[in-house]
Protein backbone atom coordinates (compact mmCIF):
# COMPACT_ATOMS: atom_id res chain seq x y z
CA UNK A 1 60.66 -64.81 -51.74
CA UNK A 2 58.59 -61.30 -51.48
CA UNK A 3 59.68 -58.64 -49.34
CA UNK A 4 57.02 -56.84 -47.38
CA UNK A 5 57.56 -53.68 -45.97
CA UNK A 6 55.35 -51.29 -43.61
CA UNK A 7 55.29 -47.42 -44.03
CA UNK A 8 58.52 -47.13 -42.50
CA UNK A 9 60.04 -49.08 -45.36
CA UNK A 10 61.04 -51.86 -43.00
CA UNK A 11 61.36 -55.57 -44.79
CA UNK A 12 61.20 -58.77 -42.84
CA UNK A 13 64.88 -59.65 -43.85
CA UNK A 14 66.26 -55.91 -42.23
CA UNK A 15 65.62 -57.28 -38.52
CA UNK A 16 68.41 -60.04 -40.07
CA UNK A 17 70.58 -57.12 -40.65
CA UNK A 18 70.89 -55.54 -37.85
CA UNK A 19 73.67 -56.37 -35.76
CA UNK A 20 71.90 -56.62 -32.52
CA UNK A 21 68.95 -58.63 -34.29
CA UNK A 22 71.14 -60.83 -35.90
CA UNK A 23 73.54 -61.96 -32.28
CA UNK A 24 69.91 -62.57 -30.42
CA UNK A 25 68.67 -64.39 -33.14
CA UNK A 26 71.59 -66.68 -33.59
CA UNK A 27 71.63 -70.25 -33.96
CA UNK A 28 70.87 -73.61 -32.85
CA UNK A 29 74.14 -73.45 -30.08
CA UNK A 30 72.05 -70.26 -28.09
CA UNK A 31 68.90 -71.79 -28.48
CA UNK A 32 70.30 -75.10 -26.93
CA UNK A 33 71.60 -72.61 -24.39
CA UNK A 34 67.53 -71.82 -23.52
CA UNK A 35 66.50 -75.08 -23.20
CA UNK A 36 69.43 -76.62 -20.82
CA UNK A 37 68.25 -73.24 -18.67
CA UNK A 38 64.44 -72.92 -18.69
CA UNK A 39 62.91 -72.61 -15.35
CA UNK A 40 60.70 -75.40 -14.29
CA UNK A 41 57.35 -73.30 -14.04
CA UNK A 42 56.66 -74.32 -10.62
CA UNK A 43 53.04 -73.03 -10.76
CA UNK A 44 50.10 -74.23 -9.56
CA UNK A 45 48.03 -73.48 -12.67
CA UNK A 46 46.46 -75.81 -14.74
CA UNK A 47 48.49 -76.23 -18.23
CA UNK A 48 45.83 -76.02 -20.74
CA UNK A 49 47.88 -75.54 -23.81
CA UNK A 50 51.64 -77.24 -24.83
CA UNK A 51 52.14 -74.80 -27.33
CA UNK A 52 51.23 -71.33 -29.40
CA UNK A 53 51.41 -70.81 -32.71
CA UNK A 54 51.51 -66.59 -33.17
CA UNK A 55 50.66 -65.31 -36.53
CA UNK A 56 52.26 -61.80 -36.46
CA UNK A 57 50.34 -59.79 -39.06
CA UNK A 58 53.57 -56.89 -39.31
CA UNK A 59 51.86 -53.82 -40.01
CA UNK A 60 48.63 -53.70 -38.17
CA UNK A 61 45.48 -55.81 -40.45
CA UNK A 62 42.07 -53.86 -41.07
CA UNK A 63 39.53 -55.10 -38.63
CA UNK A 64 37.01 -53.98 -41.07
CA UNK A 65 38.38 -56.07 -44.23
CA UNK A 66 38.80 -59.03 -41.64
CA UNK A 67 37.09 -60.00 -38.94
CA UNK A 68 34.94 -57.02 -37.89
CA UNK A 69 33.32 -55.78 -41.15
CA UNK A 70 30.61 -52.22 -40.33
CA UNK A 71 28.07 -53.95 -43.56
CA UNK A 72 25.32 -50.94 -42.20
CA UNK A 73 28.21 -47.96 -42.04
CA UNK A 74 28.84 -45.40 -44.75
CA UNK A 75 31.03 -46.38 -47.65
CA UNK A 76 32.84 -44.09 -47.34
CA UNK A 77 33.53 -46.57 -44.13
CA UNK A 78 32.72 -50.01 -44.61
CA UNK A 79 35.07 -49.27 -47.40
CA UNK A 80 34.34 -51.84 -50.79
CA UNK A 81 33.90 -55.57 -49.68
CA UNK A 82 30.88 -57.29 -48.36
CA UNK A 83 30.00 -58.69 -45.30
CA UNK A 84 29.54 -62.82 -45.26
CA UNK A 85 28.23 -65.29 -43.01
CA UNK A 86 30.04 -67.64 -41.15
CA UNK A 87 29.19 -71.43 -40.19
CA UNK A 88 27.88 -69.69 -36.77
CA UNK A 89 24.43 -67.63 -36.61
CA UNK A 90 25.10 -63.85 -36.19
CA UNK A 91 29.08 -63.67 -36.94
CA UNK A 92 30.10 -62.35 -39.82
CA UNK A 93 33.47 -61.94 -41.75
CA UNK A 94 34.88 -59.82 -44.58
CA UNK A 95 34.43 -61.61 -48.18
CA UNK A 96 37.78 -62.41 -48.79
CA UNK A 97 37.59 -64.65 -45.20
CA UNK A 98 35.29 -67.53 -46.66
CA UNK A 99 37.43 -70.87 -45.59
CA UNK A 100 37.76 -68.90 -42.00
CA UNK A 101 33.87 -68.29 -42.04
CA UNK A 102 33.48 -71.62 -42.97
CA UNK A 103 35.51 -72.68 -40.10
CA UNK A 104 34.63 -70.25 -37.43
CA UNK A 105 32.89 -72.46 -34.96
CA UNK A 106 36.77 -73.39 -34.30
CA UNK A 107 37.84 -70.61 -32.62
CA UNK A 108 36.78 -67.13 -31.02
CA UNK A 109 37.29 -63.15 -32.40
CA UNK A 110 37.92 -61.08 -30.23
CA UNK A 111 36.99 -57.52 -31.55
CA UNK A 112 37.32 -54.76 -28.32
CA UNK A 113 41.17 -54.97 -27.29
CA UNK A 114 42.29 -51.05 -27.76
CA UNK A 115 45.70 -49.26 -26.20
CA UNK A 116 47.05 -45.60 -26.92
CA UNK A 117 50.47 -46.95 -28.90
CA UNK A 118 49.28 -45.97 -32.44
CA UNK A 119 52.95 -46.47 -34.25
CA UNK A 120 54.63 -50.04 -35.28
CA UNK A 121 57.19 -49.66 -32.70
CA UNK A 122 55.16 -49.08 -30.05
CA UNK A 123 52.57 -50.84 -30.75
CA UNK A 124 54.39 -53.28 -31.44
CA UNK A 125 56.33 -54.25 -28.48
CA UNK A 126 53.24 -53.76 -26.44
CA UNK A 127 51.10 -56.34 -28.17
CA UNK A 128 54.39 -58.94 -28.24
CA UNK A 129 54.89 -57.89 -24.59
CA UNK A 130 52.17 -56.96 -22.83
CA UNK A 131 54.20 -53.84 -21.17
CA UNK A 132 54.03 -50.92 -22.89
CA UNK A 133 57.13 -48.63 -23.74
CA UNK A 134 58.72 -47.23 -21.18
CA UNK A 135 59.48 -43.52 -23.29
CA UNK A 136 58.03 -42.87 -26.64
CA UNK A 137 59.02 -44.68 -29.51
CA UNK A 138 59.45 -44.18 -33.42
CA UNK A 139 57.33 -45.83 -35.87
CA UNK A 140 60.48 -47.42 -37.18
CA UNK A 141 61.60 -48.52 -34.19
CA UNK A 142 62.96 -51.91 -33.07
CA UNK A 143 62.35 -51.96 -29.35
CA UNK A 144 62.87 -53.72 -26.30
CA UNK A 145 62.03 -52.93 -22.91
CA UNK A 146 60.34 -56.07 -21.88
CA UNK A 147 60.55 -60.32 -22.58
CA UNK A 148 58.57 -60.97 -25.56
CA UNK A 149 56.14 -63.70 -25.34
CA UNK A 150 58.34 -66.41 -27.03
CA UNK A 151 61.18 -65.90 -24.88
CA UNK A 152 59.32 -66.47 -21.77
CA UNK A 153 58.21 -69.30 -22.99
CA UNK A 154 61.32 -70.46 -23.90
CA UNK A 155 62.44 -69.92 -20.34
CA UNK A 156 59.59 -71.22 -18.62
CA UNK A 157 58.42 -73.94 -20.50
CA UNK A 158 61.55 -75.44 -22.44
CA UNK A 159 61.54 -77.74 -24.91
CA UNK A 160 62.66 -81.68 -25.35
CA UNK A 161 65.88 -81.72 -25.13
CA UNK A 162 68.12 -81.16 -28.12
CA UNK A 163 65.37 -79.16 -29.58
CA UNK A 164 64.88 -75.29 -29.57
CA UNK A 165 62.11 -73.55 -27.24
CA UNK A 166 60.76 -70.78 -29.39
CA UNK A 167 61.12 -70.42 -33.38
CA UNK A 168 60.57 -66.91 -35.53
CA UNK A 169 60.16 -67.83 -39.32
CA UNK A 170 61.14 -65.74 -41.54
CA UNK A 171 62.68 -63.54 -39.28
CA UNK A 172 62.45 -62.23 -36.16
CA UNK A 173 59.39 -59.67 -35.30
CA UNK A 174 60.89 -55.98 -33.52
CA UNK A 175 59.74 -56.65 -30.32
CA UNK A 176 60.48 -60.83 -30.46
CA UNK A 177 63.65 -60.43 -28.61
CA UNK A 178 64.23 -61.61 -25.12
CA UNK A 179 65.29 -58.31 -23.11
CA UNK A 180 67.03 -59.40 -19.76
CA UNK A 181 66.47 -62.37 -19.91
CA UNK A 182 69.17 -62.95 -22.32
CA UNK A 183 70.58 -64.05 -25.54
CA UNK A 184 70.04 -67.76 -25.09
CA UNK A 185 65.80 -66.88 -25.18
CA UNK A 186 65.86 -65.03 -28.59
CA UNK A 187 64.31 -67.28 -31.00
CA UNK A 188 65.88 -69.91 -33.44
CA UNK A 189 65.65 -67.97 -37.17
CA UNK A 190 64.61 -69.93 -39.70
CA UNK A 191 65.06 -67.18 -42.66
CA UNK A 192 65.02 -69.77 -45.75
CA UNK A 193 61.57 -70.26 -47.84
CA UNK A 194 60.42 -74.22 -46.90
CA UNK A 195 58.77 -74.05 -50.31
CA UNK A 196 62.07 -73.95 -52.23
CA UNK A 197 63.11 -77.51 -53.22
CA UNK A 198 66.30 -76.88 -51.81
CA UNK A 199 65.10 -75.38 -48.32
CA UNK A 200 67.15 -76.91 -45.17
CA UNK A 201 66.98 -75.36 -41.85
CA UNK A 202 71.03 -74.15 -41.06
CA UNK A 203 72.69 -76.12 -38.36
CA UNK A 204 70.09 -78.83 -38.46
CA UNK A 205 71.67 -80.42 -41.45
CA UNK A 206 75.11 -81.11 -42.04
CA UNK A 207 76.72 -78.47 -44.76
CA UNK A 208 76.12 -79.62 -48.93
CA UNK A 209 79.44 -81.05 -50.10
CA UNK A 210 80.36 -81.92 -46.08
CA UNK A 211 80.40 -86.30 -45.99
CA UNK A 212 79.79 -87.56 -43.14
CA UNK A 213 83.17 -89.14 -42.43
CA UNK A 214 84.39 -85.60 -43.04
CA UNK A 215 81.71 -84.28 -40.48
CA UNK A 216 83.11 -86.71 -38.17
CA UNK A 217 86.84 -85.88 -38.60
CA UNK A 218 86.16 -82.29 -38.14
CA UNK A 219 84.10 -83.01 -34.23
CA UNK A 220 87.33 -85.16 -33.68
CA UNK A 221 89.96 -82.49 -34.57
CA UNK A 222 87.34 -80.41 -32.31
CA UNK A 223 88.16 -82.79 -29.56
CA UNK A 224 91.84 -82.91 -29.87
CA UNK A 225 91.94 -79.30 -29.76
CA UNK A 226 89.94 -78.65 -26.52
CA UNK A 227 92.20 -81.75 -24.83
CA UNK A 228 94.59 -78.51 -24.49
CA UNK A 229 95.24 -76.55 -21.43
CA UNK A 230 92.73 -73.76 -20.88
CA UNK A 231 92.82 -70.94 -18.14
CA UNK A 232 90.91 -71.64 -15.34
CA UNK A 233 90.22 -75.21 -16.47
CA UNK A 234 89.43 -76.55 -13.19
CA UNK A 235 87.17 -73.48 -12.83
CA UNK A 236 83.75 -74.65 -12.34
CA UNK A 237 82.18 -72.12 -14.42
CA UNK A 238 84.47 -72.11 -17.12
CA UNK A 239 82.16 -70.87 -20.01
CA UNK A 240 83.97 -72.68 -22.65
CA UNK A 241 83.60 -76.08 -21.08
CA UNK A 242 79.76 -74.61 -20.83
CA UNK A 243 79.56 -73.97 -24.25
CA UNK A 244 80.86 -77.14 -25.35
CA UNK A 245 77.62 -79.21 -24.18
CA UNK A 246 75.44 -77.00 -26.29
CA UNK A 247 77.90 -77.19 -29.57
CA UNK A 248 77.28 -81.48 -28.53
CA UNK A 249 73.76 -81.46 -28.60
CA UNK A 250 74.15 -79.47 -31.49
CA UNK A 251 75.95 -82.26 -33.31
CA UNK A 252 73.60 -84.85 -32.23
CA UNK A 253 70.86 -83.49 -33.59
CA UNK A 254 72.89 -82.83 -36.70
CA UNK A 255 73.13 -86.59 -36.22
CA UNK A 256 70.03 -87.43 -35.25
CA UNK A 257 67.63 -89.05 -37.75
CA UNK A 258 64.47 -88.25 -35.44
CA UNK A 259 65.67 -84.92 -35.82
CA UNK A 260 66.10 -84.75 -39.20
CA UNK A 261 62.41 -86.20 -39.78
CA UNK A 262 61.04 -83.07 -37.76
CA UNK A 263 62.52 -80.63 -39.74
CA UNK A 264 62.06 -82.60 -43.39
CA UNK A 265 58.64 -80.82 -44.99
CA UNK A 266 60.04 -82.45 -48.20
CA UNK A 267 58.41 -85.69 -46.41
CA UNK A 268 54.86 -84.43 -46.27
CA UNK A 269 52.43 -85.62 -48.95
CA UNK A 270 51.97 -83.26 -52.00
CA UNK A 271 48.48 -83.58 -50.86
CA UNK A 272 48.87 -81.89 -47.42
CA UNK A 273 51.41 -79.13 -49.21
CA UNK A 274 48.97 -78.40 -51.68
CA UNK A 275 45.94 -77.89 -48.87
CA UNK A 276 48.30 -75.55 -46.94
CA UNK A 277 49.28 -73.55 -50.36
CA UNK A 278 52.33 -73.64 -52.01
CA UNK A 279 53.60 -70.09 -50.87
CA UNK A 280 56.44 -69.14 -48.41
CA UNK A 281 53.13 -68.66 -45.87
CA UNK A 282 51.80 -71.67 -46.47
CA UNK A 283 54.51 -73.95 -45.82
CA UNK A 284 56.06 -71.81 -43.09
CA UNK A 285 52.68 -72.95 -41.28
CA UNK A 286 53.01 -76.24 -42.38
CA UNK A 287 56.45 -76.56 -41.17
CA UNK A 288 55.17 -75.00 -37.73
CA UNK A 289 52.64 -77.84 -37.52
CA UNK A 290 55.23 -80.35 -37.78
CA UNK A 291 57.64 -78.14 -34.84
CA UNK A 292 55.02 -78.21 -32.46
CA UNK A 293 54.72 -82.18 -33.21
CA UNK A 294 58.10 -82.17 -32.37
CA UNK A 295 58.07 -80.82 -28.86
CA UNK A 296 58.02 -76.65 -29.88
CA UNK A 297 56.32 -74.67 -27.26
CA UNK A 298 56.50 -71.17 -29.45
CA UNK A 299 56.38 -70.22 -33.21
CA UNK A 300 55.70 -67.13 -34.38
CA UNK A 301 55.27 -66.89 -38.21
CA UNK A 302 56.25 -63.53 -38.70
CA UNK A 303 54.23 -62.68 -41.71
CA UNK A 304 54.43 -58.97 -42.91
CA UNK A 305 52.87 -56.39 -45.78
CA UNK A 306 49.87 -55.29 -43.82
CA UNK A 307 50.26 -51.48 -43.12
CA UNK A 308 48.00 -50.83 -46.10
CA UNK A 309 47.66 -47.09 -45.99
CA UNK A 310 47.39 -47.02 -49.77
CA UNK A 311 45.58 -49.53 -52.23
CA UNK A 312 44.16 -51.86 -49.33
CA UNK A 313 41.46 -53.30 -51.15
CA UNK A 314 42.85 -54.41 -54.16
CA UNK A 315 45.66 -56.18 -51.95
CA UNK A 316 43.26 -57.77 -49.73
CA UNK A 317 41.96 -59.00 -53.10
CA UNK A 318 45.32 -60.75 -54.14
CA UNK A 319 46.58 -61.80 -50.92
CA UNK A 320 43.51 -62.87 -48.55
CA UNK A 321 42.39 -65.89 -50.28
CA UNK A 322 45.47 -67.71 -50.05
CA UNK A 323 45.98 -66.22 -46.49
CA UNK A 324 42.43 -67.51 -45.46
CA UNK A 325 42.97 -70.62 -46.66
CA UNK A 326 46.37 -71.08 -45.09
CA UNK A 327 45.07 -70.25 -41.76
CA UNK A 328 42.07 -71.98 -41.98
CA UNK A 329 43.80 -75.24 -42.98
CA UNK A 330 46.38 -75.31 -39.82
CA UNK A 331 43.63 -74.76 -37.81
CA UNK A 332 41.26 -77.58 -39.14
CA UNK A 333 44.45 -80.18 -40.07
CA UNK A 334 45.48 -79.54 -35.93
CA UNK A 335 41.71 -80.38 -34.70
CA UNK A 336 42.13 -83.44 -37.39
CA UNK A 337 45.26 -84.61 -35.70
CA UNK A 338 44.14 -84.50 -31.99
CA UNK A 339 46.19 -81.02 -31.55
CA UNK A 340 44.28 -78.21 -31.65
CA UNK A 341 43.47 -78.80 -27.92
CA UNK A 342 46.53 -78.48 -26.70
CA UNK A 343 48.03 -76.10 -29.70
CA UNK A 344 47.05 -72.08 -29.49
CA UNK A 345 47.10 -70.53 -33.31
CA UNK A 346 46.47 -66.41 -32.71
CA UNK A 347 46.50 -64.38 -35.32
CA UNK A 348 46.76 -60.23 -34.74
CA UNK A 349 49.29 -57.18 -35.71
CA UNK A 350 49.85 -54.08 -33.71
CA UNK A 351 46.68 -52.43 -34.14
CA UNK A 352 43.71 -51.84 -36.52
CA UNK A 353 43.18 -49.34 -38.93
CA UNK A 354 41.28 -46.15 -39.72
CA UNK A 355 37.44 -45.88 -40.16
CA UNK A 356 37.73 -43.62 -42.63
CA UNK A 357 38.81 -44.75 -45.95
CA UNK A 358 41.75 -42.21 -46.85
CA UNK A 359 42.06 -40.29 -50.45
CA UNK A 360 44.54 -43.74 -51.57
CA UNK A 361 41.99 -46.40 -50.60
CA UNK A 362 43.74 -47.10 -47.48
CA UNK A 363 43.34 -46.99 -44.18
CA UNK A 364 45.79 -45.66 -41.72
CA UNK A 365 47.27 -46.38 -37.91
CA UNK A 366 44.38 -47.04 -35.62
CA UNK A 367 45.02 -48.28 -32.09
CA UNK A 368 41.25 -47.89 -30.25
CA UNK A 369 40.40 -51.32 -32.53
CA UNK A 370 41.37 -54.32 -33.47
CA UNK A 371 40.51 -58.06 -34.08
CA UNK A 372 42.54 -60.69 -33.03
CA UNK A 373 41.91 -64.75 -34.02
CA UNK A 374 42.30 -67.00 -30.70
CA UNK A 375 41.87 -71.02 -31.37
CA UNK A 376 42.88 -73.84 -29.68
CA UNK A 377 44.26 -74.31 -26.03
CA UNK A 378 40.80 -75.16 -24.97
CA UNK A 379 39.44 -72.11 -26.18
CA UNK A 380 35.57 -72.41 -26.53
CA UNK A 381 35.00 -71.59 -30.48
CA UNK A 382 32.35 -70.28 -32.04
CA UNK A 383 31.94 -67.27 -30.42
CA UNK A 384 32.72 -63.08 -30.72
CA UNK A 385 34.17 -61.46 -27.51
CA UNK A 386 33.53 -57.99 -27.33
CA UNK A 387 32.45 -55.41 -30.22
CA UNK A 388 33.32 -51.79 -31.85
CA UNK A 389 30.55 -49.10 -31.79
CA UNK A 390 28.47 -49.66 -35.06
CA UNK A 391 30.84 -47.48 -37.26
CA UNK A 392 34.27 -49.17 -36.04
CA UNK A 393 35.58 -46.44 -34.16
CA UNK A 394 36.10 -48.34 -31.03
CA UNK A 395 36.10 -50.97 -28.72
CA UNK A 396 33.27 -50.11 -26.75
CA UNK A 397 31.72 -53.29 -24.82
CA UNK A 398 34.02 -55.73 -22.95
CA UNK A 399 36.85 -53.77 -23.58
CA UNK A 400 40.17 -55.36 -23.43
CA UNK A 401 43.79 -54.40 -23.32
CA UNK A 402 47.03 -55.88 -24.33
CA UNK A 403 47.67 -56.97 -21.20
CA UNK A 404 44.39 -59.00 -21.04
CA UNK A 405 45.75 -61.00 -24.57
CA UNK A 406 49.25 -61.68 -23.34
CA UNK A 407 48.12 -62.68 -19.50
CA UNK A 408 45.83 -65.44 -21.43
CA UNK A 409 48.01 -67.02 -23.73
CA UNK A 410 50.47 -67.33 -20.09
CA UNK A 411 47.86 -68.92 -18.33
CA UNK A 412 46.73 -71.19 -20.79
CA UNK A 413 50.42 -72.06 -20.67
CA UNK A 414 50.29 -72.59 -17.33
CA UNK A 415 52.97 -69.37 -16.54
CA UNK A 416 51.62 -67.16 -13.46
CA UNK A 417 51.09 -64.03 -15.43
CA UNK A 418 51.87 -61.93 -12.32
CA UNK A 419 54.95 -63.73 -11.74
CA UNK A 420 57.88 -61.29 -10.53
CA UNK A 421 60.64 -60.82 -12.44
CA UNK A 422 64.42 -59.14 -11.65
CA UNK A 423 66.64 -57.33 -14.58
CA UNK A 424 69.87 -57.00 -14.87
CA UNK A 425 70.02 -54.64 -12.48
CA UNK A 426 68.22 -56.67 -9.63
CA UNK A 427 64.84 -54.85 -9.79
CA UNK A 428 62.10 -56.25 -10.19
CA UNK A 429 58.72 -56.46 -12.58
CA UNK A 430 56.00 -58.09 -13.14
CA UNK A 431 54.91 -60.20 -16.21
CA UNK A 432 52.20 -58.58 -17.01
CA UNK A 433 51.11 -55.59 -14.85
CA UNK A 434 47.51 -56.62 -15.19
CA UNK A 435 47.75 -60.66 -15.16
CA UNK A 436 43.82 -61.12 -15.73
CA UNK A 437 43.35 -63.33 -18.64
CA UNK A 438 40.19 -62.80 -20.84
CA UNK A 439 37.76 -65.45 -19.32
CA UNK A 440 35.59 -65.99 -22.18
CA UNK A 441 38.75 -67.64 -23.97
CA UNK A 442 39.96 -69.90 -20.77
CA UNK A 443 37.06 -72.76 -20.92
């Protein structure tokens, strides 16, 4: 598997390293945990959407080389790739997005969302939160001062039971974490490549070498054990007896062969693996396809390498094809299967980059653009919200914020945006601080 890094020479597996990162990510037990707890929404909004699908594009994409290409600018700004039509009159794409053009009455761009966070911490957390930091962060940072999108989920809509709320494959992004809310709403890891041969998710399948008599044994020594005297046993919130539900439904859906066929890829058709690409991307959004079959409300694919700030356009030339047609195919196989309706797929990073083309053929940190993919979820397809002045520079009609994005993918959810919140210390926040969703994507 390839490690990408961003300017800060961050990979996707560090987050796994960190000590923090690594208790919130945890396993299957926490993630239980979330969905025994989640919060019956309780709102009076219409639930458009079961489930997202977030494509995190680590490093902040080029709108130009994407989904906002300036074919009239200087070359100096349109930088070297053409512009190309797409299936709908007067929308164009960058060359390297063909399958997506061919596809784009599907979903909606939307090209004018700008904020003032131009680093990959800050930015960052405020596109995966809506809130923006609270004090200024580092571009390296890993930051959290507010619930990321997946862990609100997690809490608010659940999951069926014995099944995690909110997934992060390969890893999870810097601002995925779920604040005060808690441990138990970080997302289930699923770090292993689902295009290896050998690829199980860990604590969905019982241990190589481990029979299941064995397996068995072991949950009965388990049993004898906790038949011992505890403290406080008749306590009523003893957190061991607590714990021991979630460590159950952990075996059962060890156990479970419904289970089991969720998280087998192995059992899809060469066919169908071949039309998603046989890449760690591809089958990560393959795999994702199946979760949200399975009762997922939140994956983010957390899919990194895109702070291009040398060489861009001969990387756009390796990687976009087979990131086009990835994309393009979980968006088209979910409208085969009935889904897309009720399934969001967004793809967007922190930002946008530079107009000007820099001295390395890159492009560097730009926060006053960017172009984010919205489909599904009953959003109307086929259509461009918003636009950059003709050179790129900036979102200048319809212009949209961060808070705008996140507020839409809650409602569509059917989560009150301006709900109120209360930390750890009792005080309390909203959501999102401006809980207006972006109409022209609600239907």
């Amino acid at each position: 598997m390839s490690i990408q890094r961003n300017c800060q020479g961050i990979s996707r597996r560090d987050t796994l390293q960190l000590g923090l990162s690594g208790l919130l990510a945890g396993g299957l037990v926490g993630a239980l945990r979330a969905t025994a707890t989640a919060a019956d929404p309780g709102s009076s909004l219409r639930r458009r959407a079961k489930a997202c699908i977030l494509i995190w594009m680590d490093g902040g994409p080029s709108h130009y080389e994407t989904f906002d290409p300036k074919p009239q600018a200087p070359v100096e700004i349109r930088g070297e790739f053409d512009a190309i039509d797409t299936k709908v009159a007067g929308i164009q794409f960058s060359q390297h997005m063909q399958r997506l053009a061919a596809c784009a009455d599907k979903f909606a761009v939307v090209r004018s969302i700008r904020h003032d966070q131009g680093n990959h911490g800050a930015g960052n957390h405020y596109m995966m939160t809506g809130a923006p930091p609270r004090i200024p962060v580092g571009c390296g940072a890993f930051v959290s001062f507010h619930p990321s999108l997946g862990s609100v989920v997690a809490l608010e809509v659940g999951a069926p039971p014995g099944l995690p709320a909110y997934f992060s494959m390969p890893s999870m992004s810097r601002s995925g974490g779920p604040n005060f809310l808690g441990a138990q709403y970080a997302p289930f890891v699923v770090s292993d490549d689902p295009n290896s041969q050998s690829f199980r998710i860990r604590d969905v399948a019982i241990p190589r070498g481990l029979l299941e008599d064995r397996f068995s044994d072991r949950k009965a020594l388990r049993a004898a054990v906790d038949r011992l005297p505890r403290i406080a046993e008749e306590a009523a919130a003893d957190p061991v007896r607590d714990i021991d539900k979630f460590y159950e439904q952990g075996y059962q859906l060890v156990t479970s062969a419904d289970a089991q066929r969720a998280f087998d890829i192995h059992s899809e058709s060469d066919q169908v693996r071949e039309r998603y690409g046989r890449h760690g991307f591809g089958q990560r959004a393959l795999l994702a396809r199946r979760l949200v079959e399975a009762g997922v409300p939140f994956i983010t694919l957390n899919d990194g390498g895109w702070d291009h700030h040398t060489g861009l356009f001969s990387a756009f030339s390796k990687r976009m094809p087979a990131w086009d047609n990835t994309v393009a195919t979980l968006i088209e196989d979910l409208d085969e299967r009935g889904m897309l309706d009720t399934t969001m797929v967004i793809a967007l990073g922190e930002f946008g980059r530079t107009p000007q083309v820099n001295k390395d053929a890159g492009r560097d940190h730009w926060s006053n653009a960017m172009s984010v993919l919205f489909a599904g979820g009953g959003t109307p397809g086929g259509q461009v919200v918003g636009a950059t002045d003709n050179k790129g520079y900036a979102a200048v009609e319809r212009v949209l914020s961060p808070e705008n994005f996140v507020s839409t993918i809650y409602t569509k959810l059917g989560i009150n945006p301006d709900k109120m919140y209360y930390n750890q210390e009792g005080r309390p926040t909203h959501l999102v601080s401006d809980a207006r969703p972006i109409s022209e994507l609600m239907g």
